[in-house]
Protein backbone atom coordinates (compact mmCIF):
# COMPACT_ATOMS: atom_id res chain seq x y z
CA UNK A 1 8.31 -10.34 -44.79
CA UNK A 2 7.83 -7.69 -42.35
CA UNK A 3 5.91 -4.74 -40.74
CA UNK A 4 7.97 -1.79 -42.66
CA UNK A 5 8.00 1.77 -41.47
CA UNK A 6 10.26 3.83 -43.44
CA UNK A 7 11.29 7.54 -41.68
CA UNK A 8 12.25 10.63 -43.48
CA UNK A 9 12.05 14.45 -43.42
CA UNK A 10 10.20 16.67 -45.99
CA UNK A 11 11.50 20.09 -44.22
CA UNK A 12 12.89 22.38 -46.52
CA UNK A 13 13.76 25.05 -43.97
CA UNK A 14 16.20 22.88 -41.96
CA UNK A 15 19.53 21.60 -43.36
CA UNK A 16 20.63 18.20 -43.24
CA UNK A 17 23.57 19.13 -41.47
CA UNK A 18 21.26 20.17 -38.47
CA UNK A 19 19.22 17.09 -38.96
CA UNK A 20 22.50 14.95 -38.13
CA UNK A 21 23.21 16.64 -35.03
CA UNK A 22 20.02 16.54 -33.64
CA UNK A 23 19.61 12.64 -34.48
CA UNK A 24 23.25 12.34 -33.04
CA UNK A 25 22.59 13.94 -30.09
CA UNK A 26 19.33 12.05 -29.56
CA UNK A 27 21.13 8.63 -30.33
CA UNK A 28 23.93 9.76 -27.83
CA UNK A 29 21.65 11.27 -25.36
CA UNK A 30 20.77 7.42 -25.06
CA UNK A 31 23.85 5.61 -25.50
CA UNK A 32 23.06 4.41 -28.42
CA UNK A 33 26.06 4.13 -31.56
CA UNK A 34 24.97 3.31 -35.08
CA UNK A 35 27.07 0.13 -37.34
CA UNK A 36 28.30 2.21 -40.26
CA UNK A 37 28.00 -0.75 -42.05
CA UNK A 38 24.28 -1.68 -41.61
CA UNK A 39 22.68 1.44 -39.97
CA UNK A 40 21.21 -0.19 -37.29
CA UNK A 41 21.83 0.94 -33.70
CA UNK A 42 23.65 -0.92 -30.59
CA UNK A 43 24.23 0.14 -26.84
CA UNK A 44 28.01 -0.86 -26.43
CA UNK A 45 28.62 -3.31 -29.09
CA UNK A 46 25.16 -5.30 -28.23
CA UNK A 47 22.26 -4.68 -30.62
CA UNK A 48 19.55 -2.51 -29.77
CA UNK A 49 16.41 -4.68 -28.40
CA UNK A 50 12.79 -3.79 -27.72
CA UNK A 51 11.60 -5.65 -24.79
CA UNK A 52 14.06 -8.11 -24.74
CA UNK A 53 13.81 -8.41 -28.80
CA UNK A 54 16.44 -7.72 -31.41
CA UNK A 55 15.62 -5.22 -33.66
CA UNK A 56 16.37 -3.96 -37.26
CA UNK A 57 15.90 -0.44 -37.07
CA UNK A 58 18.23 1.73 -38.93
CA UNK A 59 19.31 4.88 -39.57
CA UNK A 60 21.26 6.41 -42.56
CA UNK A 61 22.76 9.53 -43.69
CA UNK A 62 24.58 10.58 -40.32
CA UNK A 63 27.26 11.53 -43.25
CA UNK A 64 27.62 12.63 -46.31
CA UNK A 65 24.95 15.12 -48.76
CA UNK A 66 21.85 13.30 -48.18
CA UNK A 67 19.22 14.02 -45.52
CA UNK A 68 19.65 11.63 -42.98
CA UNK A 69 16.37 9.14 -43.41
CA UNK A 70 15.64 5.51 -41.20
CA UNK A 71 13.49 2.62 -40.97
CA UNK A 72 12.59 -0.75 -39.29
CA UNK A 73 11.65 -3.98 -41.53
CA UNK A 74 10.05 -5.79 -38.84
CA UNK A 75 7.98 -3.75 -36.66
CA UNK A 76 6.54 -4.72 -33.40
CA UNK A 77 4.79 -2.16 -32.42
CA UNK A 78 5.57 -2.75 -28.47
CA UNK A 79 4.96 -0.16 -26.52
CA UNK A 80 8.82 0.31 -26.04
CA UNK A 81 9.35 -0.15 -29.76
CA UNK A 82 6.55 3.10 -30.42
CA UNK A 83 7.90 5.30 -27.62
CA UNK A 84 11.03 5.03 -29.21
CA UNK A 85 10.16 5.66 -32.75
CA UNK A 86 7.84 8.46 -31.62
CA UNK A 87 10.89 10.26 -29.93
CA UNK A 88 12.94 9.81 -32.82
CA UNK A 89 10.98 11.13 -35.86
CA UNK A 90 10.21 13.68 -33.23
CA UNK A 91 13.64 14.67 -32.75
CA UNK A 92 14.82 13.91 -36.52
CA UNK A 93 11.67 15.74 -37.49
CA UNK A 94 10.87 12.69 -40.08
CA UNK A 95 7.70 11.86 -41.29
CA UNK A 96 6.40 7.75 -41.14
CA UNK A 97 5.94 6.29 -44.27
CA UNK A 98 3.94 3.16 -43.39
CA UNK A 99 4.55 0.57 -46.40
CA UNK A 100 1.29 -1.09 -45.71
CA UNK A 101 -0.73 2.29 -46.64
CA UNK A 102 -2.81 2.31 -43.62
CA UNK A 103 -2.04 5.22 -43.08
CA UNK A 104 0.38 5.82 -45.37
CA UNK A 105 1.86 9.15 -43.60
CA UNK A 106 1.93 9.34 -40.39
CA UNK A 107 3.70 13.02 -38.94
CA UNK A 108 4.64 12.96 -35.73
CA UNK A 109 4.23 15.90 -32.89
CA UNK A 110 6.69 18.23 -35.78
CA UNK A 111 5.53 21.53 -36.50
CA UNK A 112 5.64 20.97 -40.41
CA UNK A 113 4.25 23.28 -43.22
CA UNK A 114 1.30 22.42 -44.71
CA UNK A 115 1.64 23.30 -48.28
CA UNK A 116 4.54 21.36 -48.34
CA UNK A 117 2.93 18.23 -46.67
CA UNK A 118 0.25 18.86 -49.42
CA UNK A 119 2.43 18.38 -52.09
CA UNK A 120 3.94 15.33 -50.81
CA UNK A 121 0.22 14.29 -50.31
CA UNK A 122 -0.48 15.20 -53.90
CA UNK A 123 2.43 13.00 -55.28
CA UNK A 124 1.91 10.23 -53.22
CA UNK A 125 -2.04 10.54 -53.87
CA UNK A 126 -2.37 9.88 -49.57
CA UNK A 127 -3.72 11.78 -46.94
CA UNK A 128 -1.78 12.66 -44.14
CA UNK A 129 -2.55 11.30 -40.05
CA UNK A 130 -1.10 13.61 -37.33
CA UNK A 131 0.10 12.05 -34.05
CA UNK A 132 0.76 13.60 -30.46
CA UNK A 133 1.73 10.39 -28.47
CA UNK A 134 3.28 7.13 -28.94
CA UNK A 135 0.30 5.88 -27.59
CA UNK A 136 -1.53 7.27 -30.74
CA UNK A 137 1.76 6.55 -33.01
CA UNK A 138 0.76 2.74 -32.06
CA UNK A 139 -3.09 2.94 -31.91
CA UNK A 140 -2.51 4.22 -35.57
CA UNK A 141 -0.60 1.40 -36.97
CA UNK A 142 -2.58 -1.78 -35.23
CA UNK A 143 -5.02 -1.78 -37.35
CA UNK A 144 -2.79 -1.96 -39.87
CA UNK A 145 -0.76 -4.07 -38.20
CA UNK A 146 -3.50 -6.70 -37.48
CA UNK A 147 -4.56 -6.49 -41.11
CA UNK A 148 -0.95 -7.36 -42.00
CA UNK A 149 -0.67 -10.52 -39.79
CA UNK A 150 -3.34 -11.91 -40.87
CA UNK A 151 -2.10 -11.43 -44.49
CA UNK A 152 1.16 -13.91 -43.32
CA UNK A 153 -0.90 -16.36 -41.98
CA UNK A 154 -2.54 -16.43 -44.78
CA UNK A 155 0.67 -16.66 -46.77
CA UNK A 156 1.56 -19.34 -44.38
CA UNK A 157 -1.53 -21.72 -44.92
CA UNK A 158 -1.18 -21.05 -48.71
CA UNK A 159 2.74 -21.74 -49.10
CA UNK A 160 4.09 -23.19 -45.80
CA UNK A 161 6.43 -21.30 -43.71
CA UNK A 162 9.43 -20.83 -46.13
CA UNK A 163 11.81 -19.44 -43.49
């Protein structure tokens, strides 16, 4: 069980095909390669960490039709972890879906249009939270993010850690 963010772009007006480069270059900008197996990014064959920490973070559809999308399964929300998740939905100009609904949108510094964020409101039946910072990409999720740890403790007094 984990702190899910899931990343994605609504933009109609830019191609997936441009969407790949930019990620690319962003991802090589920082020497980072993705597995084409899993997704999930490394520095020279060693996995990509957050202050010190492996991550899961992944990115998909660096080829073929589909828009290229990403995610992380077990958020930390470091400060490192933020500032580069902020960056990268900034560059991939990808919304955050937060899986624990609060917020459930979360749209980066990305100069999106508003009717279409509406209708992706409308069919998710959410409101949308604009960030400027990584700072405020984080102070957004904690409270979340507190409300969700306290949920696995809870788990954990109820049913014993089952890892």
């Amino acid at each position: 069980m984990g702190f899910s963010l899931r990343f994605q772009s609504f933009r109609e007006d830019v191609t997936p095909d441009t969407l790949r480069h930019v990620i690319t270059t962003f991802l090589s900008d920082r020497g980072l390669a993705i597995d084409p197996d899993s997704g999930e990014l490394h520095r020279g064959g060693t996995s990509l960490t957050f202050d010190g920490e492996p991550t899961d973070l992944y990115i998909t559809g660096l080829i073929g039709d589909e828009p290229p999308s990403g995610g992380i399964d077990h958020a930390t929300l470091s400060h490192s972890e933020c500032d580069f998740i902020y960056d990268l939905c900034v560059a991939g100009q990808w919304v955050i879906i937060n899986l624990q609904q609060n917020p459930p949108i979360i749209v980066p510094n990305v100069a999106y249009d508003r009717a279409k964020l509406a209708e992706v409101e409308a069919a998710m039946e959410e409101e949308s939270v604009f960030v400027t910072s990584a700072a405020e990409l984080r102070s957004t999720l904690a409270a979340g993010f507190a409300e969700f740890v306290d949920y696995v403790h809870t788990c954990v007094e109820i049913h014993g850690d089952q890892t």
